[in-house]
Protein backbone atom coordinates (compact mmCIF):
# COMPACT_ATOMS: atom_id res chain seq x y z
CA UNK A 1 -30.45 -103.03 -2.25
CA UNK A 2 -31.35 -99.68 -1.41
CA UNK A 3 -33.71 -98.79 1.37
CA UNK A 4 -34.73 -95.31 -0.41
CA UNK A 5 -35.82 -97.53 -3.49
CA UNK A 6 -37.31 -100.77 -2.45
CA UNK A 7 -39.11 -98.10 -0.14
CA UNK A 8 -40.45 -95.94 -3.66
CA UNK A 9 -40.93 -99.35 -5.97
CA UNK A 10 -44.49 -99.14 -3.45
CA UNK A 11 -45.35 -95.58 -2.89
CA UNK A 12 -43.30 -95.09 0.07
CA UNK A 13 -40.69 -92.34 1.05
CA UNK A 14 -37.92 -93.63 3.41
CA UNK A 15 -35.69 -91.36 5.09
CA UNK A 16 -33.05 -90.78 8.15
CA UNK A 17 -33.05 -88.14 10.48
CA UNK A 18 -29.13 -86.65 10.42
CA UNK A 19 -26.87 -83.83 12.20
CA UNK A 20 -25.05 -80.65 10.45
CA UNK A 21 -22.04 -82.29 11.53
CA UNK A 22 -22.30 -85.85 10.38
CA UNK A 23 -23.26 -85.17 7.01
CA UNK A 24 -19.97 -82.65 6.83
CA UNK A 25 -17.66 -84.26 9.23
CA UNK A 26 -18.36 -88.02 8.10
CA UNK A 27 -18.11 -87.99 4.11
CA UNK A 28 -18.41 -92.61 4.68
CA UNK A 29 -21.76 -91.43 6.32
CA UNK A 30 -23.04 -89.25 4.17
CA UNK A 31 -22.25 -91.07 1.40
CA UNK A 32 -24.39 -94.18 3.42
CA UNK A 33 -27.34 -91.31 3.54
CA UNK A 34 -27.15 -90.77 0.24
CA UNK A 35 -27.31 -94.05 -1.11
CA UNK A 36 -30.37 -95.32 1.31
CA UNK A 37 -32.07 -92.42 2.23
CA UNK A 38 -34.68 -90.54 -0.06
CA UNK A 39 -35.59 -88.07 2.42
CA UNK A 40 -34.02 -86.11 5.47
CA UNK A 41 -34.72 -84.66 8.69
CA UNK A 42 -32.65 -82.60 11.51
CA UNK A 43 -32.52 -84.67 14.20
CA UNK A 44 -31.85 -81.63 16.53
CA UNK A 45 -30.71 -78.34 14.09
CA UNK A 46 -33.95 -76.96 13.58
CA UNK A 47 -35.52 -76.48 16.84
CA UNK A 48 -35.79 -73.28 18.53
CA UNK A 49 -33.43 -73.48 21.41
CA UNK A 50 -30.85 -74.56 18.67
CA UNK A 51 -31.46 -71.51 16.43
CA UNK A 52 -31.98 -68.99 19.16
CA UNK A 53 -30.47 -70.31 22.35
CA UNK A 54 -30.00 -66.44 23.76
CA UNK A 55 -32.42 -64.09 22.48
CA UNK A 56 -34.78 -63.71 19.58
CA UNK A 57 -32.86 -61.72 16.92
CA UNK A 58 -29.23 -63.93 17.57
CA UNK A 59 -29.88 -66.44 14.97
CA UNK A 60 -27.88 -69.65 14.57
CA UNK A 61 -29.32 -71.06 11.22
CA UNK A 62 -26.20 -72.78 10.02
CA UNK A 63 -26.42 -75.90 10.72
CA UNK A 64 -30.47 -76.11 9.43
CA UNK A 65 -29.44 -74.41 6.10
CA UNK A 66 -26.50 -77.22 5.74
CA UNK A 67 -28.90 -79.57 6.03
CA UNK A 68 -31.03 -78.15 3.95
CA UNK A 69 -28.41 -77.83 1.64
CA UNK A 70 -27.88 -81.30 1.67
CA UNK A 71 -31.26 -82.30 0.65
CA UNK A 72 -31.57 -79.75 -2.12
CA UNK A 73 -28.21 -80.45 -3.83
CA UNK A 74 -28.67 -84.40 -3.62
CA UNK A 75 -32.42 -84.01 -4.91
CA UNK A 76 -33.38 -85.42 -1.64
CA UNK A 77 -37.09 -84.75 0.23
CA UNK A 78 -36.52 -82.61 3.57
CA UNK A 79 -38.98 -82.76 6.00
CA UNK A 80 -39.27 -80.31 8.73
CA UNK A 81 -38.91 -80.65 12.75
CA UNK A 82 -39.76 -78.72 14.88
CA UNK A 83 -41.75 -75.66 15.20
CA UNK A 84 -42.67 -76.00 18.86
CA UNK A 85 -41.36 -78.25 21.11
CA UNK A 86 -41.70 -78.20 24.66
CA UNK A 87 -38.38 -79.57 25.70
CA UNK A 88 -36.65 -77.35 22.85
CA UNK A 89 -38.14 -73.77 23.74
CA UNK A 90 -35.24 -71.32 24.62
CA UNK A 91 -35.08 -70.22 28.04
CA UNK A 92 -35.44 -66.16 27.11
CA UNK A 93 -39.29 -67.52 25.71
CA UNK A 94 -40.23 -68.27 29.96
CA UNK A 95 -39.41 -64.63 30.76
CA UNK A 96 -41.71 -62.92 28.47
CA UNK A 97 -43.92 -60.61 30.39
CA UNK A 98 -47.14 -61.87 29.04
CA UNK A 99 -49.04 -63.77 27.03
CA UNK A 100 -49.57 -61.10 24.14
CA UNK A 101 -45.68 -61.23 24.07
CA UNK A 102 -45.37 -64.84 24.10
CA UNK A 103 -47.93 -65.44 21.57
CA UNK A 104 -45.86 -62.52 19.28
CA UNK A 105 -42.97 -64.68 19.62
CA UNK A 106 -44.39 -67.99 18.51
CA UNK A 107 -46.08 -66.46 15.54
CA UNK A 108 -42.52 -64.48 14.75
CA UNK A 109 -40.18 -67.87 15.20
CA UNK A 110 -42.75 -70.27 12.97
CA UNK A 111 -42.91 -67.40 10.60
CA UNK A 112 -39.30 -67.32 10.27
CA UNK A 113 -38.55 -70.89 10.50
CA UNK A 114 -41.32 -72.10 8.20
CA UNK A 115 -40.70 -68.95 5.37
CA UNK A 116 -37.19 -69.43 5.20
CA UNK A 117 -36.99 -72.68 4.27
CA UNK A 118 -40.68 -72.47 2.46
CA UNK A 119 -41.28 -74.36 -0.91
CA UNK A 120 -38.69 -76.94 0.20
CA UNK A 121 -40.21 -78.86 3.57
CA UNK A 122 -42.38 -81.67 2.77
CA UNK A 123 -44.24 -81.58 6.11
CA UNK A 124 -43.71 -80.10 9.23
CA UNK A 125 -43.93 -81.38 12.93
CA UNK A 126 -45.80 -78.02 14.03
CA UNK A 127 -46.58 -78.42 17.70
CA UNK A 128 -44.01 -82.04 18.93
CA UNK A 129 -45.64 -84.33 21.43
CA UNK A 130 -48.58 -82.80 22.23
CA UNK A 131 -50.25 -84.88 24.74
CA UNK A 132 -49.73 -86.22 28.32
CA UNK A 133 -52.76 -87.93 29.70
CA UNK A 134 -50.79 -87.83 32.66
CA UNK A 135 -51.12 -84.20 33.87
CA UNK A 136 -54.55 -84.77 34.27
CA UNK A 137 -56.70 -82.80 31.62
CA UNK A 138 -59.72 -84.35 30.23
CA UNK A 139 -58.51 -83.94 26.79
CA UNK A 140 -55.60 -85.60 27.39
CA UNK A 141 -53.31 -82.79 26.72
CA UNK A 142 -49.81 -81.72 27.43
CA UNK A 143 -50.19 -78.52 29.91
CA UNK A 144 -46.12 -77.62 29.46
CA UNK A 145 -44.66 -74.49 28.50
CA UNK A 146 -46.97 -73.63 25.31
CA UNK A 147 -50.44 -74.50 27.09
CA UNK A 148 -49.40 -73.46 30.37
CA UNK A 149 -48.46 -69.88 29.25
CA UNK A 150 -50.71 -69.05 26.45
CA UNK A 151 -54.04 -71.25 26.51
CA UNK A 152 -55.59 -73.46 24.56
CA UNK A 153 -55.88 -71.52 21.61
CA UNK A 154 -52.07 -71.98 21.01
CA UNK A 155 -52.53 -74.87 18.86
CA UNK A 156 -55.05 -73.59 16.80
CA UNK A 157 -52.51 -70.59 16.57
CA UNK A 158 -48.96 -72.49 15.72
CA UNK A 159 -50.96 -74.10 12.94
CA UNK A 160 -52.78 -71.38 11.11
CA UNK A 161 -49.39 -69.78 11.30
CA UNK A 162 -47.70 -72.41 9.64
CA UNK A 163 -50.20 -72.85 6.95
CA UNK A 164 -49.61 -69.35 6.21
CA UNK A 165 -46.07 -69.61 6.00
CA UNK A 166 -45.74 -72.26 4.03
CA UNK A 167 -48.80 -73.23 2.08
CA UNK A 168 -47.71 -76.37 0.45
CA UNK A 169 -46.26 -77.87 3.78
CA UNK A 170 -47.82 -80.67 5.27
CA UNK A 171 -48.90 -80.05 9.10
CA UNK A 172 -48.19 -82.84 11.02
CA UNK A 173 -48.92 -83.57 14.57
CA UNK A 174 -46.09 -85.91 15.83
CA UNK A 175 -46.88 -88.15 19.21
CA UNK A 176 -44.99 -90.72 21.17
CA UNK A 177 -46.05 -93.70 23.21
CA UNK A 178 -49.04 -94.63 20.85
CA UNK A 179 -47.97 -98.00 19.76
CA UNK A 180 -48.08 -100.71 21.85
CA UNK A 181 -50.87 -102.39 24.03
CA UNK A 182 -51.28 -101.07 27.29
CA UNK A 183 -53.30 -98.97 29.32
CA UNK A 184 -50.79 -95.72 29.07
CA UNK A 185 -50.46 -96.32 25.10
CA UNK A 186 -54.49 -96.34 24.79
CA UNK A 187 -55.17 -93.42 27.05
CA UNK A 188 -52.31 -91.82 24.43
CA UNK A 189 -54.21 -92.61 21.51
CA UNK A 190 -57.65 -91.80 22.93
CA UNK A 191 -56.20 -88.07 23.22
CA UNK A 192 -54.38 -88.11 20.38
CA UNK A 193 -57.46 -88.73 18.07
CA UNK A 194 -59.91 -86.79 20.05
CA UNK A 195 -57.57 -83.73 19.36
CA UNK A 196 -57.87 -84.42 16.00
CA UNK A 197 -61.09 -84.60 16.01
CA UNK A 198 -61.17 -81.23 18.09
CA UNK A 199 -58.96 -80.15 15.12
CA UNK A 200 -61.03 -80.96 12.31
CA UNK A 201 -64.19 -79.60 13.90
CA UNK A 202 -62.48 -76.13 14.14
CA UNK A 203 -60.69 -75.87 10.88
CA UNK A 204 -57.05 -76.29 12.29
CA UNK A 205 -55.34 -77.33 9.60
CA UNK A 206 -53.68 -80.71 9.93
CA UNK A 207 -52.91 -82.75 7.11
CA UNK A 208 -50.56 -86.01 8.84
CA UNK A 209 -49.98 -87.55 11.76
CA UNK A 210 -46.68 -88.78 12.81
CA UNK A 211 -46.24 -91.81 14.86
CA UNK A 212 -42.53 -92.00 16.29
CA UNK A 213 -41.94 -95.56 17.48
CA UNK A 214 -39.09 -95.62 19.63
CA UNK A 215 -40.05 -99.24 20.63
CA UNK A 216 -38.23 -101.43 23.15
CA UNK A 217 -37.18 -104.93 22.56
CA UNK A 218 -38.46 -106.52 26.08
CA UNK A 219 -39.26 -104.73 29.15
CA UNK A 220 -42.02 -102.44 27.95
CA UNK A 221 -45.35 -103.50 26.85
CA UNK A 222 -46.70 -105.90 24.33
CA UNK A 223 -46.75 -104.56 20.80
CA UNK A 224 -50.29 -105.87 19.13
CA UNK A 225 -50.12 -105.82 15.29
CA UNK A 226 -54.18 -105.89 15.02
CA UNK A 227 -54.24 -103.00 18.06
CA UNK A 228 -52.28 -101.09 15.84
CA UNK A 229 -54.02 -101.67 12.59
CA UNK A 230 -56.90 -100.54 14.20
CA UNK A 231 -55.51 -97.43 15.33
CA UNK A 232 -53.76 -96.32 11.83
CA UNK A 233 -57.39 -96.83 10.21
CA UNK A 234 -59.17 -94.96 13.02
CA UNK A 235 -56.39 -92.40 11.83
CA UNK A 236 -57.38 -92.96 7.93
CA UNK A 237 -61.05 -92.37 8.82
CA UNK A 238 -60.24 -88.67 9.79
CA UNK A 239 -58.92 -88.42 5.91
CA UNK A 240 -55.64 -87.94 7.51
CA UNK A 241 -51.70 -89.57 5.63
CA UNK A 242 -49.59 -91.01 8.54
CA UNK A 243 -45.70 -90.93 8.50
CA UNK A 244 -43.80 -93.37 10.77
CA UNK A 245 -41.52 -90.37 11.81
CA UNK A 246 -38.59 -91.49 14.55
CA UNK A 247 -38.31 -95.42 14.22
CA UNK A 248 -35.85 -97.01 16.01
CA UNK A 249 -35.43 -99.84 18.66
CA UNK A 250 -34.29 -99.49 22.26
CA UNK A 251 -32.01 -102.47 23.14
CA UNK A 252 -31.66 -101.43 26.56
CA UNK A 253 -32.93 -104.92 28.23
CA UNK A 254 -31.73 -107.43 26.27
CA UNK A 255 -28.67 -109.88 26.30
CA UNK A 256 -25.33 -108.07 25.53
CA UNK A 257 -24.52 -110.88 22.94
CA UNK A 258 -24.01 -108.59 19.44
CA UNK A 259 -25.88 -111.51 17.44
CA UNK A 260 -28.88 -111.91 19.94
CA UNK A 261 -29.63 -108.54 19.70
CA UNK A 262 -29.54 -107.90 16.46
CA UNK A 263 -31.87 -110.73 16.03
CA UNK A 264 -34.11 -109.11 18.48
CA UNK A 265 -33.79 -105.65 17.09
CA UNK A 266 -34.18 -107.36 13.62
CA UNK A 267 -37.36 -108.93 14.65
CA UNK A 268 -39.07 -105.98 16.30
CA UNK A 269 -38.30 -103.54 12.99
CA UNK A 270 -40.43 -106.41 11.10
CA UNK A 271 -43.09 -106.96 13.45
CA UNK A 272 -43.53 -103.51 13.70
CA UNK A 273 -43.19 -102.39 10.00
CA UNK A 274 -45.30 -105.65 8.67
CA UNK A 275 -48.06 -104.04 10.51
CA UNK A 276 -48.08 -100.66 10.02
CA UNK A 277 -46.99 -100.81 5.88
CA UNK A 278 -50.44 -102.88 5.95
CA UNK A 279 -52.20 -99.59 6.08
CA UNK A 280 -52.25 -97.77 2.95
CA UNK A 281 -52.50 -94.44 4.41
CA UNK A 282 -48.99 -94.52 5.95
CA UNK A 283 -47.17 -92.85 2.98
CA UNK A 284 -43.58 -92.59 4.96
CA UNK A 285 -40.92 -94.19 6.89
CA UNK A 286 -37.99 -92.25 8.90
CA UNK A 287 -35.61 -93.67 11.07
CA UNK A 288 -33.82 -91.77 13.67
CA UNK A 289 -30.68 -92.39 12.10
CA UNK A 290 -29.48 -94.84 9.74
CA UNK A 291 -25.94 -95.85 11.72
CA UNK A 292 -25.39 -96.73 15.33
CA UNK A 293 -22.40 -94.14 14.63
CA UNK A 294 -25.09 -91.80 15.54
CA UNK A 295 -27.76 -92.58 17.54
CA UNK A 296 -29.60 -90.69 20.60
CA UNK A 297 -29.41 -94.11 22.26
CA UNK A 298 -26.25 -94.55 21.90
CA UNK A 299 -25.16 -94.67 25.62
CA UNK A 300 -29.02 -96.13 27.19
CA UNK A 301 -27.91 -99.56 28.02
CA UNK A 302 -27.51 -100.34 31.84
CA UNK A 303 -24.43 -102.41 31.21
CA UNK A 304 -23.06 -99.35 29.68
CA UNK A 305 -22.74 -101.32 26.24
CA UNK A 306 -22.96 -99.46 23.04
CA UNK A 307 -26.68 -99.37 21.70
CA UNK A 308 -27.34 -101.00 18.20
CA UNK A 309 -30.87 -99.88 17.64
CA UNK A 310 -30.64 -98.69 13.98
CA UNK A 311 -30.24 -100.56 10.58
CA UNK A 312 -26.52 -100.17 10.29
CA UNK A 313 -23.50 -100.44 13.03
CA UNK A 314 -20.96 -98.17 13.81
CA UNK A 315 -18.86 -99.87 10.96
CA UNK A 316 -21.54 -98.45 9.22
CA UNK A 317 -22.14 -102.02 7.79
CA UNK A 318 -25.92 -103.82 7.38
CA UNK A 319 -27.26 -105.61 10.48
CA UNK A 320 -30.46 -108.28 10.74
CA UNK A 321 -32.49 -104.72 11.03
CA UNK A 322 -31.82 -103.80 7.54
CA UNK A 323 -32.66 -107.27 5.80
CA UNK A 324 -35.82 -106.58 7.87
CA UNK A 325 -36.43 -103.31 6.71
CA UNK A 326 -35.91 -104.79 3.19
CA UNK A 327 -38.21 -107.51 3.39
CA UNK A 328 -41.00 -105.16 4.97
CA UNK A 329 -40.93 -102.79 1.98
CA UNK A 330 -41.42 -105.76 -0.63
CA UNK A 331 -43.88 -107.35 1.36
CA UNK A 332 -45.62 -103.31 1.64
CA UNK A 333 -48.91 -103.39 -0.35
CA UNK A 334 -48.51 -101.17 -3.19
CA UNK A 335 -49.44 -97.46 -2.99
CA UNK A 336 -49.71 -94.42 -5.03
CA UNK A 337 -46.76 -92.38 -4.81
CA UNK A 338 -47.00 -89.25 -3.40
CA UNK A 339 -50.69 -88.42 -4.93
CA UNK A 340 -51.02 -85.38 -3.92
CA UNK A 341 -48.76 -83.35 -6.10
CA UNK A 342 -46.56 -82.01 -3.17
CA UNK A 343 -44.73 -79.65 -5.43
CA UNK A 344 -40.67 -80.22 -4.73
CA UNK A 345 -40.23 -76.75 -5.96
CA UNK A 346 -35.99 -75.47 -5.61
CA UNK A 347 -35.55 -72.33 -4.23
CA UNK A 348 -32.79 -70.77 -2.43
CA UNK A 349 -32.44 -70.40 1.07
CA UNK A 350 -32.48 -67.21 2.15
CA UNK A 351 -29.00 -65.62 3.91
């Protein structure tokens, strides 16, 4: 059984976010990607402070054009991330002397970014994690680097920009911490969809929202399937798609016994997936990663145990997770694939 195809049988695209070197260092891997995955993402080669870690003009696009390489060889979807992202901005950005020049350089990188690979993305994360009830704004909005330095009007900017660059792109806005049923997760999604709203009102184009779930086993708070239901339609009423865009499941908490938590990991992929797949306007699935090979949460357990949050194991063999992901896509209502005629065009990427 293959995740990319159970996942297309009901209108679905599934896909794995993967590294430059994985996918040409690891041929057992990529040959796993190939067979399960219908889609890709960079988990970290296309943000900024990857491609220009020293100064504007010293590119480092390698890595993104393998990947994108990858995708267009193998006829696979490749979805783009990120434009702007606070914790990814290089350092040379902070020592701009003002905000004329800082705006310049926004517009120049998402120009670049988005044009070079344009024709090929299927969406694009165009300003990551956005909001932060925390800092204290009334809208609920994240006031580091970008907002800080340049305004409100920033958003309004990295999207029109993008739209521009790459027409047939969707424009997602990608949040975190929007899943589960607590007071911090509400106050999350309160912001989220009053930016929207804030969004549509102005004509920002935004065509997706992407809902990450990194979600913990035990230890954080309650997941609600009907609290999240509720949310993904409040999301549908904007006339918005969704994309479950970073799934994966922190094991951090639970018993160190392999075949406990797998079971537990198992279980929270289907609890989670039953509900979400329930609304039809969630057209994709990604997981961050497809092997515990390769996994950001690799080293988070406190007993300093190898993490198993993702689908397969380091043997790069099924777990419980994947017969859950299975039985989550057949159980997915049915849903027209890919309606709007996002155009898959081939082009070549530019040197």
């Amino acid at each position: 059984m293959e995740l990319r195809k159970l996942a297309a049988e009901k209108g679905l695209i599934y896909g794995t976010a993967i590294s430059a070197t994985s996918i040409e260092g690891d041929p057992r891997f990529a040959d796993l990607v190939l067979r399960h995955a219908g889609l890709v993402v960079a988990e970290y080669d296309m943000k900024w402070q990857h491609l220009n870690p020293s100064k504007p003009e010293d590119d480092n696009y390698g890595p993104a054009d393998a990947i994108a390489a990858f995708a267009l060889d193998n006829g696979l979807v490749l979805r783009g991330h990120n434009l702007l992202w606070y914790r990814s901005t290089p350092h040379w950005f902070f020592d701009l002397p003002s905000q004329q020049e800082m705006e310049r350089a926004v517009v120049a990188h998402i120009r670049k970014l988005a044009e070079r690979y344009r024709g090929r993305v299927h969406s694009w994360d165009v300003v990551n994690e956005l909001i932060e009830p925390a800092n204290g704004r009334p809208d609920g909005l994240r006031t580091a680097a970008f907002l800080d330095q340049m305004g409100l009007d920033y958003i309004e900017l990295a999207h029109r920009t993008a739209r521009d660059a790459d027409p047939n792109a969707r424009l997602v806005v990608n949040e975190y911490s929007v899943e589960l049923d607590s007071r911090e997760h509400e106050a999350r999604r309160a912001a989220l969809l009053g930016l929207l709203e804030r969004m549509q009102r102005s004509g920002t184009p935004v065509d997706a929202v992407g809902i990450q779930a990194h979600l913990p086993v035990t230890g954080g708070a309650p997941f609600s399937a009907s609290r999240l239901r509720r949310f993904l339609a409040e999301i549908a009423g904007l006339g918005l798609t969704i994309q479950i865009t970073e799934l994966d499941i922190i094991d951090r908490d639970v018993p160190a016994d392999e075949t406990v938590r797998d079971q537990l990991v198992a279980d929270t992929y289907g609890h989670f997936l039953d509900a979400a797949l329930d609304e039809p306007a969630v057209k994709m699935v990604v997981t961050w990663g497809l092997s515990d090979r390769y996994s950001w949460l690799t080293n988070s357990r406190r007993d300093r145990l190898p993490a198993r949050p993702l689908p397969f194991d380091a043997d790069l063999e099924p777990k419980p997770a994947f017969d859950a992901m299975v039985r989550a896509f057949a159980n997915a209502p049915q849903r027209p694939a890919d309606e709007d005629g996002w155009p898959r065009s081939r082009i070549t990427v530019q040197s």
